[in-house]
N, C-alpha and C. Protein backbone atom coordinates (compact mmCIF):
# COMPACT_ATOMS: atom_id res chain seq x y z
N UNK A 1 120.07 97.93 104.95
CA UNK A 1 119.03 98.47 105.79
C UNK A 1 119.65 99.36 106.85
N UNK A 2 118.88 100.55 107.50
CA UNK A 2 119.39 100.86 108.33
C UNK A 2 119.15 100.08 109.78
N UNK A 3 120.40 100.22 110.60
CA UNK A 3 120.62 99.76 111.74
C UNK A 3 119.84 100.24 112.55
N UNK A 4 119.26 100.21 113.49
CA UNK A 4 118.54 100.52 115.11
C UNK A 4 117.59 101.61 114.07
N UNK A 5 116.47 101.68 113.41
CA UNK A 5 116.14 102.88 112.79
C UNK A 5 115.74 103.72 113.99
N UNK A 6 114.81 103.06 115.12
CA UNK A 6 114.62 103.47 116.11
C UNK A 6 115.62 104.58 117.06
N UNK A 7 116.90 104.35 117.13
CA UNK A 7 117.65 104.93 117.14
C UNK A 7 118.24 106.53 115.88
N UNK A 8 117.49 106.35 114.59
CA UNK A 8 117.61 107.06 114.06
C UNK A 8 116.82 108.05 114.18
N UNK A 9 115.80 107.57 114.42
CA UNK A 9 114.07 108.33 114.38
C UNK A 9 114.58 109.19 116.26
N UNK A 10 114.64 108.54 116.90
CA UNK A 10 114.58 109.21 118.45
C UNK A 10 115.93 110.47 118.27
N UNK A 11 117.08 110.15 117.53
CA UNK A 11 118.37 110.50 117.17
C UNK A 11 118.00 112.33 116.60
N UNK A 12 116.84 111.93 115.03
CA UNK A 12 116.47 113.15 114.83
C UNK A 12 115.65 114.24 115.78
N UNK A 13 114.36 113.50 116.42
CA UNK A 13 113.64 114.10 117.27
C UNK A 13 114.70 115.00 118.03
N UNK A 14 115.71 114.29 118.92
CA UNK A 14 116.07 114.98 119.78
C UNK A 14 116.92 116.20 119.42
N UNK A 15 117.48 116.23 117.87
CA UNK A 15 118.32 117.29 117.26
C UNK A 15 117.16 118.18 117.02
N UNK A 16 116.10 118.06 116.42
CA UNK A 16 115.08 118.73 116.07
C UNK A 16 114.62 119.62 117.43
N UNK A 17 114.28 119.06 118.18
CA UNK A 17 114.28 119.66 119.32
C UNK A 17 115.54 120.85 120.05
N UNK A 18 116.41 120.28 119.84
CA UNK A 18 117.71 121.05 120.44
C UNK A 18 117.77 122.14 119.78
N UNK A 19 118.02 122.06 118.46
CA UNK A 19 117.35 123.09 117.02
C UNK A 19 116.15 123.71 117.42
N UNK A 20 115.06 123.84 118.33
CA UNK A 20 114.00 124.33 117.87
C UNK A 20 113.49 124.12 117.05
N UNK A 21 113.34 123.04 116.25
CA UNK A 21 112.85 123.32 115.04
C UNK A 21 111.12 122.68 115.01
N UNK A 22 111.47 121.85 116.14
CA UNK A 22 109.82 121.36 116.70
C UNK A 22 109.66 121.48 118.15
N UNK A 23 108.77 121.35 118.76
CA UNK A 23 108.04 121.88 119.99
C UNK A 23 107.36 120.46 120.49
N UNK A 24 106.98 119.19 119.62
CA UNK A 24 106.59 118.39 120.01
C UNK A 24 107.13 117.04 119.21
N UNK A 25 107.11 116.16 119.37
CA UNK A 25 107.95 114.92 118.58
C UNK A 25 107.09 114.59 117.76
N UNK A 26 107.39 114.17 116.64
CA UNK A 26 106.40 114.20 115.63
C UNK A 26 106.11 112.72 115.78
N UNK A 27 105.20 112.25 114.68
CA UNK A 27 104.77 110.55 114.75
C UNK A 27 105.56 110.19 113.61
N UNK A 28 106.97 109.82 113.76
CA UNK A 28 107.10 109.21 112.23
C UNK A 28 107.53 107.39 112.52
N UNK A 29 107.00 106.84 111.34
CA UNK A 29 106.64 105.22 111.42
C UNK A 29 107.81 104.91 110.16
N UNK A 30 108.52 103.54 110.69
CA UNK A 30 109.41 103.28 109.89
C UNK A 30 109.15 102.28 109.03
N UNK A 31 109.42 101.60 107.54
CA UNK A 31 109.01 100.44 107.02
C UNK A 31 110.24 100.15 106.18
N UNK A 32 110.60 98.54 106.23
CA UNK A 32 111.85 97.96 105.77
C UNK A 32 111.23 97.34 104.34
N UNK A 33 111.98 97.55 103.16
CA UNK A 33 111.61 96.26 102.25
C UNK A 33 113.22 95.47 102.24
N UNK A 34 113.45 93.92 102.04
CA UNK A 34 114.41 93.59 102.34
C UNK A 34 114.34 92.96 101.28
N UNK A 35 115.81 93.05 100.18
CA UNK A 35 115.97 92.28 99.19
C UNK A 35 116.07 91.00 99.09
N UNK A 36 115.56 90.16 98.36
CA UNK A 36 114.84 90.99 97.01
C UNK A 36 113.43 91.84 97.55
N UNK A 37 113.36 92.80 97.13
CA UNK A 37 112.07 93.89 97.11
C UNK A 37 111.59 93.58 95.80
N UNK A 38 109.90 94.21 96.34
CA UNK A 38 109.31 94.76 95.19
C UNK A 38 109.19 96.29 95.41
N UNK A 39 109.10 96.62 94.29
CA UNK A 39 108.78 98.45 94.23
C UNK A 39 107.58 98.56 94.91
N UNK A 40 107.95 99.81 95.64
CA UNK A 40 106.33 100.21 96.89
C UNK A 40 105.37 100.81 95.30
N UNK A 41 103.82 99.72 95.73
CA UNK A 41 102.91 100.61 94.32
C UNK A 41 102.42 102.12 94.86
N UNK A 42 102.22 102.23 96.47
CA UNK A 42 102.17 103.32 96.66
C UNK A 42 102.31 104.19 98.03
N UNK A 43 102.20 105.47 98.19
CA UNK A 43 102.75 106.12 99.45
C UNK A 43 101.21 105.86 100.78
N UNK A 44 101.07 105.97 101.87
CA UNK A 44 100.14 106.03 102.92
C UNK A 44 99.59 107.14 102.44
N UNK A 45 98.30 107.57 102.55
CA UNK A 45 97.83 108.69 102.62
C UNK A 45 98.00 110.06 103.44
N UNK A 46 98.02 111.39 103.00
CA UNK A 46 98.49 111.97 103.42
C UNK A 46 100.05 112.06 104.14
N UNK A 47 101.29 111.20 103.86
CA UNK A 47 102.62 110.98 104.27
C UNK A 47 102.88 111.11 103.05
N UNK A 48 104.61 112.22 103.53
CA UNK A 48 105.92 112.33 103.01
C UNK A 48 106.48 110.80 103.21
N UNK A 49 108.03 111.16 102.62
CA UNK A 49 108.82 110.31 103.41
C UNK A 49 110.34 110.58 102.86
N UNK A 50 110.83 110.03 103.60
CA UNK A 50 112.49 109.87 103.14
C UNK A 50 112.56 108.25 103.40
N UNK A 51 113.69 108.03 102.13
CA UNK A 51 113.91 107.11 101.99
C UNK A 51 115.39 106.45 101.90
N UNK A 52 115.64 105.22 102.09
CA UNK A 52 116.81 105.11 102.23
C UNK A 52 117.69 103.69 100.82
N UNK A 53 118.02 103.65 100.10
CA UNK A 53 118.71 102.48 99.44
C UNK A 53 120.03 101.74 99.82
N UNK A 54 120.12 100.93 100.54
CA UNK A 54 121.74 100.26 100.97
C UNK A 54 121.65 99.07 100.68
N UNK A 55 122.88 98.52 100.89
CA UNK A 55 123.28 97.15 100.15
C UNK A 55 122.28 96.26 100.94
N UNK A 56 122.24 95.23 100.48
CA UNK A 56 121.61 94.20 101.61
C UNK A 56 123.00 93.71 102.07
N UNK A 57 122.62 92.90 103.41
CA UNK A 57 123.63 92.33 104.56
C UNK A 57 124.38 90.74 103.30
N UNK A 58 123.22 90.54 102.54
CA UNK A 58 123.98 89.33 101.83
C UNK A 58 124.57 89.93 100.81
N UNK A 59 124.13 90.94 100.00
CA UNK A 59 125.25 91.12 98.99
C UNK A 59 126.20 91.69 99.53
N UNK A 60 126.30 92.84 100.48
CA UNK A 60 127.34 93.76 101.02
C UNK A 60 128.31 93.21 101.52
N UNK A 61 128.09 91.72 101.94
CA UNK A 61 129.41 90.59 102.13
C UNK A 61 130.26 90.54 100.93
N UNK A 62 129.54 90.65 100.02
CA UNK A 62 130.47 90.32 98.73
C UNK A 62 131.02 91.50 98.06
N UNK A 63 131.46 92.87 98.71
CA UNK A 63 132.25 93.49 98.01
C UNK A 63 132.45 94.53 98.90
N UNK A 64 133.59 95.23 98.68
CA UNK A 64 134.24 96.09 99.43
C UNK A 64 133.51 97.08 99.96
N UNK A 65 132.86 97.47 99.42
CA UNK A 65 131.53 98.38 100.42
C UNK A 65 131.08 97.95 101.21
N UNK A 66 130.83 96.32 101.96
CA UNK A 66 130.32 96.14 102.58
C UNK A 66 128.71 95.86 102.82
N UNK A 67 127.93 95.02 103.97
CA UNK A 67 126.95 94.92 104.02
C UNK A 67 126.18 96.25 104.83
N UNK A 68 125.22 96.86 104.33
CA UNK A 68 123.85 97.97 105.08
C UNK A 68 124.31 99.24 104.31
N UNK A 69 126.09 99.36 103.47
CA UNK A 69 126.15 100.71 102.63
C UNK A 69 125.12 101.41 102.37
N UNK A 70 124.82 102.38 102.64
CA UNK A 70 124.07 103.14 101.55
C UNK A 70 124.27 103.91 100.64
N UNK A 71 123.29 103.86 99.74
CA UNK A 71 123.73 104.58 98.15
C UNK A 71 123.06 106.29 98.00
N UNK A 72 122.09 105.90 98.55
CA UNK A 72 120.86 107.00 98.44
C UNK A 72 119.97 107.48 99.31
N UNK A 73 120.11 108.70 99.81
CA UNK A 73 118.84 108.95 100.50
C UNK A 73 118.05 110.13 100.02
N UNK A 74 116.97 109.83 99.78
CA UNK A 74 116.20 111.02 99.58
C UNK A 74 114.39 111.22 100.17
N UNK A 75 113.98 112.30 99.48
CA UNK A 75 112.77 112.48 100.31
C UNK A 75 111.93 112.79 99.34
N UNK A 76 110.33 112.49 99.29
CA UNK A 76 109.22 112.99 98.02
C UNK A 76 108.51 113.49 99.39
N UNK A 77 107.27 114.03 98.46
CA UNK A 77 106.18 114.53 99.06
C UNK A 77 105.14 114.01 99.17
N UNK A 78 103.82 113.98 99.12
CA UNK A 78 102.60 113.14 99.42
C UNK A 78 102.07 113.35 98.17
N UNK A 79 102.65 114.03 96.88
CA UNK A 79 101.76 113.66 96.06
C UNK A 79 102.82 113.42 94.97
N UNK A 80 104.28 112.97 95.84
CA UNK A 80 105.12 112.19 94.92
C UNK A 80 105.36 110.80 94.71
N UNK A 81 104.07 110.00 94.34
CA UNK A 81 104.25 108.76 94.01
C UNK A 81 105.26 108.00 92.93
N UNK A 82 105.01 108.75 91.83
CA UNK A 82 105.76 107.87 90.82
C UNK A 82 107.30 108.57 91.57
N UNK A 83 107.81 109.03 91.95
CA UNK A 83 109.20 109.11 92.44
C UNK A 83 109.38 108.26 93.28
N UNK A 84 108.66 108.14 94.55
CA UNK A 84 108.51 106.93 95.29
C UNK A 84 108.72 105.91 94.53
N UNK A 85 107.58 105.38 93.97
CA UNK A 85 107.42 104.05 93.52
C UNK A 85 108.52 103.71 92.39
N UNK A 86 108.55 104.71 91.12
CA UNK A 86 109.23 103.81 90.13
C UNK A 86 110.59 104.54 89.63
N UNK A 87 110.70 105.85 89.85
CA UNK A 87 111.57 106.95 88.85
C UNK A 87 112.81 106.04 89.31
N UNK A 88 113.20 105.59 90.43
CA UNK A 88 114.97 105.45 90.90
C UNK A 88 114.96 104.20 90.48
N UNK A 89 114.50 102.96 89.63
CA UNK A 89 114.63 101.74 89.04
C UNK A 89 114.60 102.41 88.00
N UNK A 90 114.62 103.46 87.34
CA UNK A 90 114.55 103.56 85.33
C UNK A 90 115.36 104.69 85.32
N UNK A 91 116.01 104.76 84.58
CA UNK A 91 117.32 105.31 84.62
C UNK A 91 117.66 107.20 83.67
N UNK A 92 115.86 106.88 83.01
CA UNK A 92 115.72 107.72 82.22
C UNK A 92 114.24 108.25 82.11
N UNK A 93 113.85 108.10 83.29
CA UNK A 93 112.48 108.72 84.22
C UNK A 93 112.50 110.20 85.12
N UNK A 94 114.03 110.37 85.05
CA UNK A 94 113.79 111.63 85.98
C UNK A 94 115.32 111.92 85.56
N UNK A 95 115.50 113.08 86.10
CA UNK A 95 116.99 114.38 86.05
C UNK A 95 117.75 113.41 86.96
N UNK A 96 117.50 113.14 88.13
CA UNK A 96 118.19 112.35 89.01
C UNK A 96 117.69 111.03 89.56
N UNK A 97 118.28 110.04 89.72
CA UNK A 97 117.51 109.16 90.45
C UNK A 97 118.93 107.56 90.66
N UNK A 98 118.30 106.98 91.53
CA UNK A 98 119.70 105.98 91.88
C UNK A 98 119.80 105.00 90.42
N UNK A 99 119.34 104.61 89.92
CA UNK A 99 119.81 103.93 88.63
C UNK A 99 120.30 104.46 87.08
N UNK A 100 120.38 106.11 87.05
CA UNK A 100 121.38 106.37 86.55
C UNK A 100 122.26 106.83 87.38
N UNK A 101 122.75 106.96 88.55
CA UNK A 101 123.70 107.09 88.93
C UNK A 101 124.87 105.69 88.94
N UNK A 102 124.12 105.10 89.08
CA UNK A 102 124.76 103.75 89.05
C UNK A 102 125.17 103.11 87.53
N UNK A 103 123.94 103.62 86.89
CA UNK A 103 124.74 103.95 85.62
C UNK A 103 125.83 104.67 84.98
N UNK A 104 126.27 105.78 85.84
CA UNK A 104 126.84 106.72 85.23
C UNK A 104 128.21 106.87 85.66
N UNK A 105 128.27 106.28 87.48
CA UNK A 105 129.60 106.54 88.45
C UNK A 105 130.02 104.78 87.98
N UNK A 106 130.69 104.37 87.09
CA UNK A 106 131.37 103.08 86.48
C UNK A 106 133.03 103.10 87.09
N UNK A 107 132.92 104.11 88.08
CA UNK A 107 134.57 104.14 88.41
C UNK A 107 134.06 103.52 89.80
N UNK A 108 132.75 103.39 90.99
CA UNK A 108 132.69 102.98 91.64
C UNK A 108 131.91 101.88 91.59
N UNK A 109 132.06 101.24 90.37
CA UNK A 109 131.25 99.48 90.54
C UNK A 109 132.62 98.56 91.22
N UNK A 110 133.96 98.75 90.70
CA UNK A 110 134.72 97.37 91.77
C UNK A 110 134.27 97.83 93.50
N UNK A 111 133.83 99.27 93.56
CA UNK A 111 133.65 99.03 95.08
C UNK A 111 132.14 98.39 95.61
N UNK A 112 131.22 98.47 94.56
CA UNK A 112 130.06 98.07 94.63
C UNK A 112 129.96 96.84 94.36
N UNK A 113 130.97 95.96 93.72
CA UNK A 113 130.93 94.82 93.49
C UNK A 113 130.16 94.31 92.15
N UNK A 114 129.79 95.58 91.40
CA UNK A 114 129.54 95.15 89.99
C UNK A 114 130.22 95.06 88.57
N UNK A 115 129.58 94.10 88.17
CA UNK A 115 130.75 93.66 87.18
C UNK A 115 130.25 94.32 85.75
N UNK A 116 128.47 94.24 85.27
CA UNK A 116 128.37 94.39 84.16
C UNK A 116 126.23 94.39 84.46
N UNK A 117 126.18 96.23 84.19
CA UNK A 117 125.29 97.13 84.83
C UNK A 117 124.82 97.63 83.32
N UNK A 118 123.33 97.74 82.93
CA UNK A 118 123.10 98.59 81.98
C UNK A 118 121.67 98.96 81.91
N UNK A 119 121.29 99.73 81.16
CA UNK A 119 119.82 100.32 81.42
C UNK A 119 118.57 99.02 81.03
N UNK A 120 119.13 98.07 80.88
CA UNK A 120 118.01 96.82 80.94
C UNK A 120 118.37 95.81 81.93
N UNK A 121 119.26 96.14 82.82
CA UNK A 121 119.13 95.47 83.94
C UNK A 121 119.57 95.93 85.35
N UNK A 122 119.78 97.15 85.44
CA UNK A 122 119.88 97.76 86.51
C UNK A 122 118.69 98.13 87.64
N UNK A 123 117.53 97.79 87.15
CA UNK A 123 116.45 97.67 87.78
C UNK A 123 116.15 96.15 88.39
N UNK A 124 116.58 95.03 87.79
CA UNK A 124 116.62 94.23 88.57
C UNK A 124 117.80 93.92 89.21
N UNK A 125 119.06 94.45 88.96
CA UNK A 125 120.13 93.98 90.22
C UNK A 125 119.38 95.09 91.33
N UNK A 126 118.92 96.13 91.44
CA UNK A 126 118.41 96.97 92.09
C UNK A 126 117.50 96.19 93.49
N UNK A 127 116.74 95.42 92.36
CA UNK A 127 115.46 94.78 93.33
C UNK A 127 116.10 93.32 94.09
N UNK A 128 116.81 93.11 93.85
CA UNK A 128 117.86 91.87 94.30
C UNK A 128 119.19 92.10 94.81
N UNK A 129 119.41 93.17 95.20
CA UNK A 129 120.94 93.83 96.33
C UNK A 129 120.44 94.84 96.82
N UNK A 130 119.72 95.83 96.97
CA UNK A 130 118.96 96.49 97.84
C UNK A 130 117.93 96.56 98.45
N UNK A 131 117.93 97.15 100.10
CA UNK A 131 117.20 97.30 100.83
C UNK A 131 116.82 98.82 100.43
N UNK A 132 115.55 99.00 101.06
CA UNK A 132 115.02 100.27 100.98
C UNK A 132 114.18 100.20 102.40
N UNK A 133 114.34 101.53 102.98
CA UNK A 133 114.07 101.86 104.03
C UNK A 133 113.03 103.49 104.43
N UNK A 134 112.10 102.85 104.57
CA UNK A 134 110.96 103.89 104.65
C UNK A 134 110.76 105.08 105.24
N UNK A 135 111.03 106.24 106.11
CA UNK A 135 110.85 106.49 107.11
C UNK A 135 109.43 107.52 106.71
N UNK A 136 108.19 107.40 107.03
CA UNK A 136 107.14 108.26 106.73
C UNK A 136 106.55 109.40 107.81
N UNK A 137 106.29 110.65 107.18
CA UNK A 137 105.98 111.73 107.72
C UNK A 137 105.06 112.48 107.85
N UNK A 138 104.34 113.11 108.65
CA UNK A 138 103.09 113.33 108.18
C UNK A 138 102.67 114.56 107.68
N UNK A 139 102.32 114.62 106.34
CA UNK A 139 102.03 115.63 105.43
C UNK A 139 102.50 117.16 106.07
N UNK A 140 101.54 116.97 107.44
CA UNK A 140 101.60 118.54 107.64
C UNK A 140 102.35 118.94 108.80
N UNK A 141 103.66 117.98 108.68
CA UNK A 141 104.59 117.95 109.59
C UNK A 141 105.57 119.40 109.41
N UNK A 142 106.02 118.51 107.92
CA UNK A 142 106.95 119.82 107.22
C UNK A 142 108.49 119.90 107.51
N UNK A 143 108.86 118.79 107.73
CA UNK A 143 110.33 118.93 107.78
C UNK A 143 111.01 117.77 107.68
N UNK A 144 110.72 117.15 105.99
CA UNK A 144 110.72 116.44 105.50
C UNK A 144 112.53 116.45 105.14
N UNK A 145 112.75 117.80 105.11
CA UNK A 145 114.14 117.94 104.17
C UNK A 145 114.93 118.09 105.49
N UNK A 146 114.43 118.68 106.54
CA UNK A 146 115.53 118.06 107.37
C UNK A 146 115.68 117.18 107.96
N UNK A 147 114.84 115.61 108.07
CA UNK A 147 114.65 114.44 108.37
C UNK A 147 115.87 114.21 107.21
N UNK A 148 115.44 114.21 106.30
CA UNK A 148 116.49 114.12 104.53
C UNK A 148 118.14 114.63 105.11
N UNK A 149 118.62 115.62 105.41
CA UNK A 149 119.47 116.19 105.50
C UNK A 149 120.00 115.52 107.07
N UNK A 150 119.57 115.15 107.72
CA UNK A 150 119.98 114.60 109.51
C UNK A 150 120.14 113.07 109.03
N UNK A 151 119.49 112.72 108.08
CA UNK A 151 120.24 111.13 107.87
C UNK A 151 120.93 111.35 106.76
N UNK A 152 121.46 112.07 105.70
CA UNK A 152 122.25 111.71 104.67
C UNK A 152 123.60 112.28 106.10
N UNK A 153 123.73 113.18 106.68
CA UNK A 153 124.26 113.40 107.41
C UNK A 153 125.10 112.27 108.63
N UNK A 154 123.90 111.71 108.60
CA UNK A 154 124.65 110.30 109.44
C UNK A 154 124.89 109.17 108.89
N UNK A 155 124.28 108.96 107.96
CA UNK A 155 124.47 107.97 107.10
C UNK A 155 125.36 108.08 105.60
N UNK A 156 125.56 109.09 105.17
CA UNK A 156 126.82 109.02 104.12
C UNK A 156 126.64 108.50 102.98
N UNK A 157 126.09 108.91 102.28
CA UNK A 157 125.21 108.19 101.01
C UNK A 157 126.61 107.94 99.85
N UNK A 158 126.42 107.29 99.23
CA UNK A 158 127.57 107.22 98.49
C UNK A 158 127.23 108.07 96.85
N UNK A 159 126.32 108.19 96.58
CA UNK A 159 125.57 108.80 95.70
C UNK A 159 124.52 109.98 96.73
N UNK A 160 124.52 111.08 95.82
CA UNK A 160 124.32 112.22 96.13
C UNK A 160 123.17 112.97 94.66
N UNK A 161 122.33 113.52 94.89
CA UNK A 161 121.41 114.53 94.05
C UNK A 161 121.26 113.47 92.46
């Protein structure tokens, strides 16, 4: 999970600001699922969001990455549900998404602490060692990708596109 998100959220505002890139602080609302998760069935109305995947604090004890790592951050749109909800648990739902990556980077499972990962069960070690972390935006905010880009930025995703 991320740490102080509050701190993340006030963190961007104030770059956004310094940037010009907004004139007023936007409303964005944060939401934790804490492993084990279930998959979100769906987005708030009218909200973007970026999202976040890291270890949980109990598995991240158990391997060299550590506990709150993150793997993934990315961002949909308001009328990207099934990306939200299901594409990054199936491994062969989309061009990119965190469970074929995890499928695919097998040179970084001793740092992830996995032993034995495959396309019929990488969706549930998924839902049982990761946190996912919400941050939602409002539709006609519009700067979704640099909310996206100011936390992969601080946060260091270990997986990328």
């Amino acid at each position: 999970m991320i740490e102080s998100p509050t701190d993340f959220v006030d963190g961007f505002t104030k770059a956004a600001l310094l940037a010009s890139l907004i004139q007023t602080p936007p409303i964005l609302t944060h939401e934790l699922l804490q492993a084990p998760h279930r998959p979100p069935s769906s987005m708030p109305p009218d909200q973007c969001a970026v999202y976040v995947f890291s270890l949980s604090s109990r598995y991240g004890q158990s391997c060299p990455a550590g506990p709150n790592r993150v793997l993934k951050v990315g961002k949909v749109g308001a009328k990207s549900t099934a990306r939200f909800c299901s594409q990054h648990y199936l491994p062969n739902s989309a061009n990119s998404n965190l469970a074929k990556s995890l499928l695919n980077e097998r040179v970084l499972w001793p740092y992830l602490g996995i032993t034995n990962l495959d396309e019929l069960n990488v969706k549930d070690w998924m839902l049982a060692n990761l946190d996912r972390d919400h941050i939602f935006v409002p539709q006609n905010f519009g700067l979704e990708r640099e909310i996206e880009r100011f936390f992969r930025g601080r946060l260091g995703p270990v997986f990328e596109g």
